[in-house]
N, C-alpha and C. Protein backbone atom coordinates (compact mmCIF):
# COMPACT_ATOMS: atom_id res chain seq x y z
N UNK A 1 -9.42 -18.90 4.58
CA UNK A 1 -9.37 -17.48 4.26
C UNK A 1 -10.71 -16.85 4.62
N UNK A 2 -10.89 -16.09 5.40
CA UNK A 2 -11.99 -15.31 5.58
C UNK A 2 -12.56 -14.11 4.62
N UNK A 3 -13.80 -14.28 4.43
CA UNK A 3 -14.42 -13.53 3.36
C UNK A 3 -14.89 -12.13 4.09
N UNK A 4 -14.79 -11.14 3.41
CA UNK A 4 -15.33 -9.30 4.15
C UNK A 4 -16.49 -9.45 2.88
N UNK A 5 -17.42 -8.89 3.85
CA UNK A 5 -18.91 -8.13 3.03
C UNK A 5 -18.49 -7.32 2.06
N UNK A 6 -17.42 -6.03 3.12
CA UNK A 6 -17.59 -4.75 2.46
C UNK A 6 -16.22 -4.54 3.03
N UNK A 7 -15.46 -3.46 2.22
CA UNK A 7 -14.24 -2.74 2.43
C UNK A 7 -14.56 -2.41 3.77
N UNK A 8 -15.48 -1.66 4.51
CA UNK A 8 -15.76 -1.15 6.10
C UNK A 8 -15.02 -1.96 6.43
N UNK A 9 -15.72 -3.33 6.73
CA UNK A 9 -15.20 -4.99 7.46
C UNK A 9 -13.47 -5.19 7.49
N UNK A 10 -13.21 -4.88 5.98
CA UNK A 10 -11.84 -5.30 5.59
C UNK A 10 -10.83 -4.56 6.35
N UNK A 11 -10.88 -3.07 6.28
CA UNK A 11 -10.44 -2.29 6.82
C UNK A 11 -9.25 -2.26 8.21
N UNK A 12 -10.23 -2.58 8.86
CA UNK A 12 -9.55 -2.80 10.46
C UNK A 12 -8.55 -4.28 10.79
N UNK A 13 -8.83 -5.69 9.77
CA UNK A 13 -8.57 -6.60 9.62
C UNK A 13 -6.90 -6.04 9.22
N UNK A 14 -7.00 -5.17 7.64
CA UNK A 14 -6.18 -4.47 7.36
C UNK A 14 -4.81 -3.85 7.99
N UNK A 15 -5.49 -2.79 9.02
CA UNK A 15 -4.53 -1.87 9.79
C UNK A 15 -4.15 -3.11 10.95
N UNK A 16 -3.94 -4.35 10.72
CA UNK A 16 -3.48 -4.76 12.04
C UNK A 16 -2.81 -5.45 11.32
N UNK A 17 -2.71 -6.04 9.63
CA UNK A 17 -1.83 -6.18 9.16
C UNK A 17 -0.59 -5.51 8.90
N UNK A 18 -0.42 -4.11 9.23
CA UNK A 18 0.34 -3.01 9.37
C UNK A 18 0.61 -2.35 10.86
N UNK A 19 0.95 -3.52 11.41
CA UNK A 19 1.12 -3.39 13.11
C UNK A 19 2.22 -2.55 13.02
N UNK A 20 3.45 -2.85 12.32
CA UNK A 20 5.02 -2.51 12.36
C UNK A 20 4.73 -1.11 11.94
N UNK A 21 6.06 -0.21 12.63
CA UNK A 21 5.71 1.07 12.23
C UNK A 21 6.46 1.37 10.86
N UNK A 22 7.70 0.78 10.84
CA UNK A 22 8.43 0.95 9.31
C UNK A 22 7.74 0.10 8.46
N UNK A 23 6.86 -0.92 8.47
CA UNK A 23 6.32 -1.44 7.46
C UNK A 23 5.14 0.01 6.75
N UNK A 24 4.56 0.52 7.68
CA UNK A 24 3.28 1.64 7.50
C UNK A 24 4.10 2.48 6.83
N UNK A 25 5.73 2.92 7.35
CA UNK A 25 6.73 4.13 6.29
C UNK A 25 6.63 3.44 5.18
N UNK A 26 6.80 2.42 4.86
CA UNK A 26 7.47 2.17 3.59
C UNK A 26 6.21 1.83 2.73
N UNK A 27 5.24 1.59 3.34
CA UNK A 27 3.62 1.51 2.43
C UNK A 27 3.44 3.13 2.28
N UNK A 28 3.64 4.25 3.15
CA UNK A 28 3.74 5.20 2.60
C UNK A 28 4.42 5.57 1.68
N UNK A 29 5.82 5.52 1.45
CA UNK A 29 6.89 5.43 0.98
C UNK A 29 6.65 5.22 -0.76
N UNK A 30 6.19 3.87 -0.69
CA UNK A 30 6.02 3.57 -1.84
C UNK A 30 4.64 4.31 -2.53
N UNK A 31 4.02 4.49 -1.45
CA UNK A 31 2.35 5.26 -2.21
C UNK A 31 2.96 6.44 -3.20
N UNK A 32 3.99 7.06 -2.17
CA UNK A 32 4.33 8.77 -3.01
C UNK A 32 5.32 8.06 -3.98
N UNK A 33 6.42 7.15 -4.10
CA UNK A 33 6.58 6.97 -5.19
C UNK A 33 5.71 6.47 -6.21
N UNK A 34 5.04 5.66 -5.64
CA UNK A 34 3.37 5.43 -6.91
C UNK A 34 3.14 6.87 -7.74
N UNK A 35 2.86 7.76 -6.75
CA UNK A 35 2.09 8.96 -7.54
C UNK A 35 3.27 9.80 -8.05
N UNK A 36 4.35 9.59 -7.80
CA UNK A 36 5.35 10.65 -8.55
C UNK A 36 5.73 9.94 -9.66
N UNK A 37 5.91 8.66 -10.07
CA UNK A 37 5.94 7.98 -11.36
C UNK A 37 4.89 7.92 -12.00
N UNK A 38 3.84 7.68 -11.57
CA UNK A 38 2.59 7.79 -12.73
C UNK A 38 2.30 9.14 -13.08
N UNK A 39 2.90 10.18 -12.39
CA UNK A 39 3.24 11.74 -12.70
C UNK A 39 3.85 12.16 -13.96
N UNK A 40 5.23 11.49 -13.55
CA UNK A 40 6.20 11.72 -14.09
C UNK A 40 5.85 10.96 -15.80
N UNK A 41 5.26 9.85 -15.91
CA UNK A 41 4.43 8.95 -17.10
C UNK A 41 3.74 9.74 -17.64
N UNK A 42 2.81 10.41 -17.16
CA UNK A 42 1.73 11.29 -17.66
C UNK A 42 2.74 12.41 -18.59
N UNK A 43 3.35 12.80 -17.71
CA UNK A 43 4.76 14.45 -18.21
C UNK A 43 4.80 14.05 -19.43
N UNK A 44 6.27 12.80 -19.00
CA UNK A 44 6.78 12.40 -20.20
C UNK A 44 6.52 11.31 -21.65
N UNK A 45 5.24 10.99 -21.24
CA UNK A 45 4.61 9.85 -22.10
C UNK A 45 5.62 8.73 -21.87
N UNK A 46 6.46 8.58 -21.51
CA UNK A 46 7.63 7.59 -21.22
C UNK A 46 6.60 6.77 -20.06
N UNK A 47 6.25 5.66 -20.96
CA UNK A 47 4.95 4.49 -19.70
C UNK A 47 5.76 3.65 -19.47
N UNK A 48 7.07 3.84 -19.21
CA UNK A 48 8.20 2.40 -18.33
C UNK A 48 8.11 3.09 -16.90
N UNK A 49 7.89 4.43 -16.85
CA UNK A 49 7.75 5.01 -15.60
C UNK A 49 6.33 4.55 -14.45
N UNK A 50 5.05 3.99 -15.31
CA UNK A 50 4.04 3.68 -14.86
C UNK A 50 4.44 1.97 -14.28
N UNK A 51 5.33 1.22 -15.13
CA UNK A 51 5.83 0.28 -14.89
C UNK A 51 6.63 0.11 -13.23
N UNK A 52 7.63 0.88 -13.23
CA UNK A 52 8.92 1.66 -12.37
C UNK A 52 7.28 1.96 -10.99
N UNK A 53 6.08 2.07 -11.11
CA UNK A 53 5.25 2.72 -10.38
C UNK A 53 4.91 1.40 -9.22
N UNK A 54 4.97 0.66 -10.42
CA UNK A 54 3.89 -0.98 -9.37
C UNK A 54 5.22 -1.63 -8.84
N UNK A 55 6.68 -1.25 -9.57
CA UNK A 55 7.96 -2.13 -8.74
C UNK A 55 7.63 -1.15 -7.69
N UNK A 56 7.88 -0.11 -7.82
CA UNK A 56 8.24 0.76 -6.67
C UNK A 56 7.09 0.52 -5.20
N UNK A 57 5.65 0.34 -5.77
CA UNK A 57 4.54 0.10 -4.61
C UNK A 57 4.61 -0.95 -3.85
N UNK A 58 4.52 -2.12 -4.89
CA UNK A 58 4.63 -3.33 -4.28
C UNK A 58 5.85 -3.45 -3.60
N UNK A 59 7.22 -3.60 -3.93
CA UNK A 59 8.33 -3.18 -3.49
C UNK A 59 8.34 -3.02 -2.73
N UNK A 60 8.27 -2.05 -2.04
CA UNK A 60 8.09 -1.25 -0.69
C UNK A 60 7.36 -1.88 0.23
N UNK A 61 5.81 -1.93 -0.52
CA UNK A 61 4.89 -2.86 1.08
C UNK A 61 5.44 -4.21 0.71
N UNK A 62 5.91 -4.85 0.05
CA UNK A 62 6.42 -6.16 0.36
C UNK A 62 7.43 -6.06 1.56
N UNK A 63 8.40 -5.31 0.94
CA UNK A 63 9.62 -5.61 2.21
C UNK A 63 9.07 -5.12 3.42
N UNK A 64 8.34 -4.38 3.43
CA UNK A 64 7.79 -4.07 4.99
C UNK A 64 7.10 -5.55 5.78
N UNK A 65 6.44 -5.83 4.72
CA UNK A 65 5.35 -7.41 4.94
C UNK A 65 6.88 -8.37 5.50
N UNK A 66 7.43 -8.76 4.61
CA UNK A 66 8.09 -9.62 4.79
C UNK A 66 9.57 -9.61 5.54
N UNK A 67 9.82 -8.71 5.90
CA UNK A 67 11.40 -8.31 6.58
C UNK A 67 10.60 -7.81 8.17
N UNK A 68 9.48 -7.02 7.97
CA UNK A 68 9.43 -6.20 9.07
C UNK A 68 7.41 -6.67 9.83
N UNK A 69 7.06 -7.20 9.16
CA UNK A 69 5.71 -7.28 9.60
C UNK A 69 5.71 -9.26 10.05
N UNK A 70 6.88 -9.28 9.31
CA UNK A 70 6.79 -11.14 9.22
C UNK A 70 5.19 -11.37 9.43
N UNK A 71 4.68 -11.20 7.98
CA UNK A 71 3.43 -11.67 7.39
C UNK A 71 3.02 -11.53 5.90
N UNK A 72 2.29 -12.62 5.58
CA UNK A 72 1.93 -12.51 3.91
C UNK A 72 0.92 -11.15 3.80
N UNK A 73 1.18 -10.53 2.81
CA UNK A 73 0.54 -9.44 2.13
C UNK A 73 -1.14 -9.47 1.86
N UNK A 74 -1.43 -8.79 2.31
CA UNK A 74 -3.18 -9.22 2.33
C UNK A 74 -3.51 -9.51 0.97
N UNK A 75 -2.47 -8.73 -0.10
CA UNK A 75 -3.17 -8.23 -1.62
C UNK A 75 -2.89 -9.84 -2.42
N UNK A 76 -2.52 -11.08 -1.79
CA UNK A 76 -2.33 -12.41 -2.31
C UNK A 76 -3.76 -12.84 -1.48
N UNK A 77 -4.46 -12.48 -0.80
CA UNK A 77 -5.77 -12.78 -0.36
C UNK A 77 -6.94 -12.14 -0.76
N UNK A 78 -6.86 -11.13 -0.84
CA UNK A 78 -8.01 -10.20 -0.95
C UNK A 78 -6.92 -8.69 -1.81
N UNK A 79 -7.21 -8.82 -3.06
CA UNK A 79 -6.02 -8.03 -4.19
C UNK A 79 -6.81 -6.41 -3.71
N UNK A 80 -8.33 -6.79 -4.60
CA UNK A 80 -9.30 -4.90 -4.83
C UNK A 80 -9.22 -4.38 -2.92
N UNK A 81 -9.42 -5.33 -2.31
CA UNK A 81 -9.77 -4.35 -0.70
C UNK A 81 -8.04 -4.33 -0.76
N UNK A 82 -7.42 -5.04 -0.44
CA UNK A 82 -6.08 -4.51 -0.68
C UNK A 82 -5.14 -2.97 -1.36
N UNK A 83 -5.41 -3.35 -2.19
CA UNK A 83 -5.10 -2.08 -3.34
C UNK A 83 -6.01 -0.85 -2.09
N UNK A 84 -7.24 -0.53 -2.26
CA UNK A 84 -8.17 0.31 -1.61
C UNK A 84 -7.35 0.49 -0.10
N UNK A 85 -7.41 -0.29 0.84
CA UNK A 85 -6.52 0.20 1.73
C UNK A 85 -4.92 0.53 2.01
N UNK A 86 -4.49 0.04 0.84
CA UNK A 86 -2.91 1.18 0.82
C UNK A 86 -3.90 2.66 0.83
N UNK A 87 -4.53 2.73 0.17
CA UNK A 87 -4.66 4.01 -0.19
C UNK A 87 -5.51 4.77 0.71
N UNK A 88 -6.32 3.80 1.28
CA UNK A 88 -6.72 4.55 2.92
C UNK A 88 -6.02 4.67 3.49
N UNK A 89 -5.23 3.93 3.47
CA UNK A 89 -4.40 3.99 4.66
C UNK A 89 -3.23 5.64 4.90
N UNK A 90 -2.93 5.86 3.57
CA UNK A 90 -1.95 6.68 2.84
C UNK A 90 -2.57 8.03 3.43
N UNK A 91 -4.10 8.18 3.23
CA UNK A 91 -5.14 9.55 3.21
C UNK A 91 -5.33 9.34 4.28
N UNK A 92 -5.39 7.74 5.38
CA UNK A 92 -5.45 8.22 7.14
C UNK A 92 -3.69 9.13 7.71
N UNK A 93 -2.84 8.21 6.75
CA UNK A 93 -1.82 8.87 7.49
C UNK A 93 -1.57 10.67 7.13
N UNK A 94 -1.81 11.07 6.31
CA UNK A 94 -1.86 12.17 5.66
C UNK A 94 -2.66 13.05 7.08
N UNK A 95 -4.08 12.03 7.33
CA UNK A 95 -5.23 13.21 8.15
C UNK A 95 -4.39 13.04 9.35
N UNK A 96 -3.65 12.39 9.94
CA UNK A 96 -2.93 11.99 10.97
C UNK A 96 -3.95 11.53 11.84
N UNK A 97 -4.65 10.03 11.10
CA UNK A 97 -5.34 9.34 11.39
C UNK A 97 -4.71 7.97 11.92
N UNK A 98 -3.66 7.82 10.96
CA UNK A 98 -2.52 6.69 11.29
C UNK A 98 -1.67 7.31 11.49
N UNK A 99 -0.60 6.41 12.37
CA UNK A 99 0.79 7.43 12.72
C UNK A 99 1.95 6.50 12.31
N UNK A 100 2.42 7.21 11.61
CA UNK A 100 4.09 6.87 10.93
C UNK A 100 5.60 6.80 12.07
C-alpha cells in the first residue's frame, strides 16, 4: 500500500480511481444525497436520516467501485484522504473541473 505525505499527493492517485464516468455520477449522486439527508436530520431531528446519509454515500461510490470501476475503494486504504476527495471531487465537478 503506498503511503501520501499530503492530500495534494493523494489527490490525483484518487481521480484515476474514478476513471469510469458513471462511477464519478454516482459518487456525485450519492454526495447530494449525503447533503439532503443530513438536511433533512437537522429539519426533522429524526437522526435515522443521518444514518439513511452514509447508506446512501457509500452505497453509491461502492457500486460505482465495484460494478463499474472494477476496483477496491480507496476509503478501505486510505479512509480521511478518501472521505476529503469525494468531496473534492463533488466541488471539482460542480466548478466543471471534473466532468460527469
Amino acid at each position: 500500500m503506498r503511503r501520501y505525505a499530503s492530500f495534494r499527493q493523494f489527490y490525483p492517485f484518487y481521480l484515476s480511481e474514478h476513471c469510469h464516468r458513471t462511477s464519478r455520477r454516482l459518487h456525485f449522486l450519492g454526495s447530494c444525497g449525503v447533503l439532503c439527508l443530513l438536511a433533512a436530520a437537522l429539519w426533522t431531528g429524526r437522526w435515522g436520516f443521518a444514518i439513511a446519509a452514509l447508506v446512501c454515500g457509500y452505497g453509491c461510490a461502492w457500486i460505482g467501485h465495484f460494478f463499474f470501476e472494477k476496483n477496491r475503494p480507496a476509503t478501505f486504504r486510505h479512509p480521511l484522504y478518501s472521505l476529503m476527495g469525494d468531496w473534492v471531487m463533488f466541488v471539482d465537478i460542480l466548478r466543471g473541473r471534473v466532468r460527469i
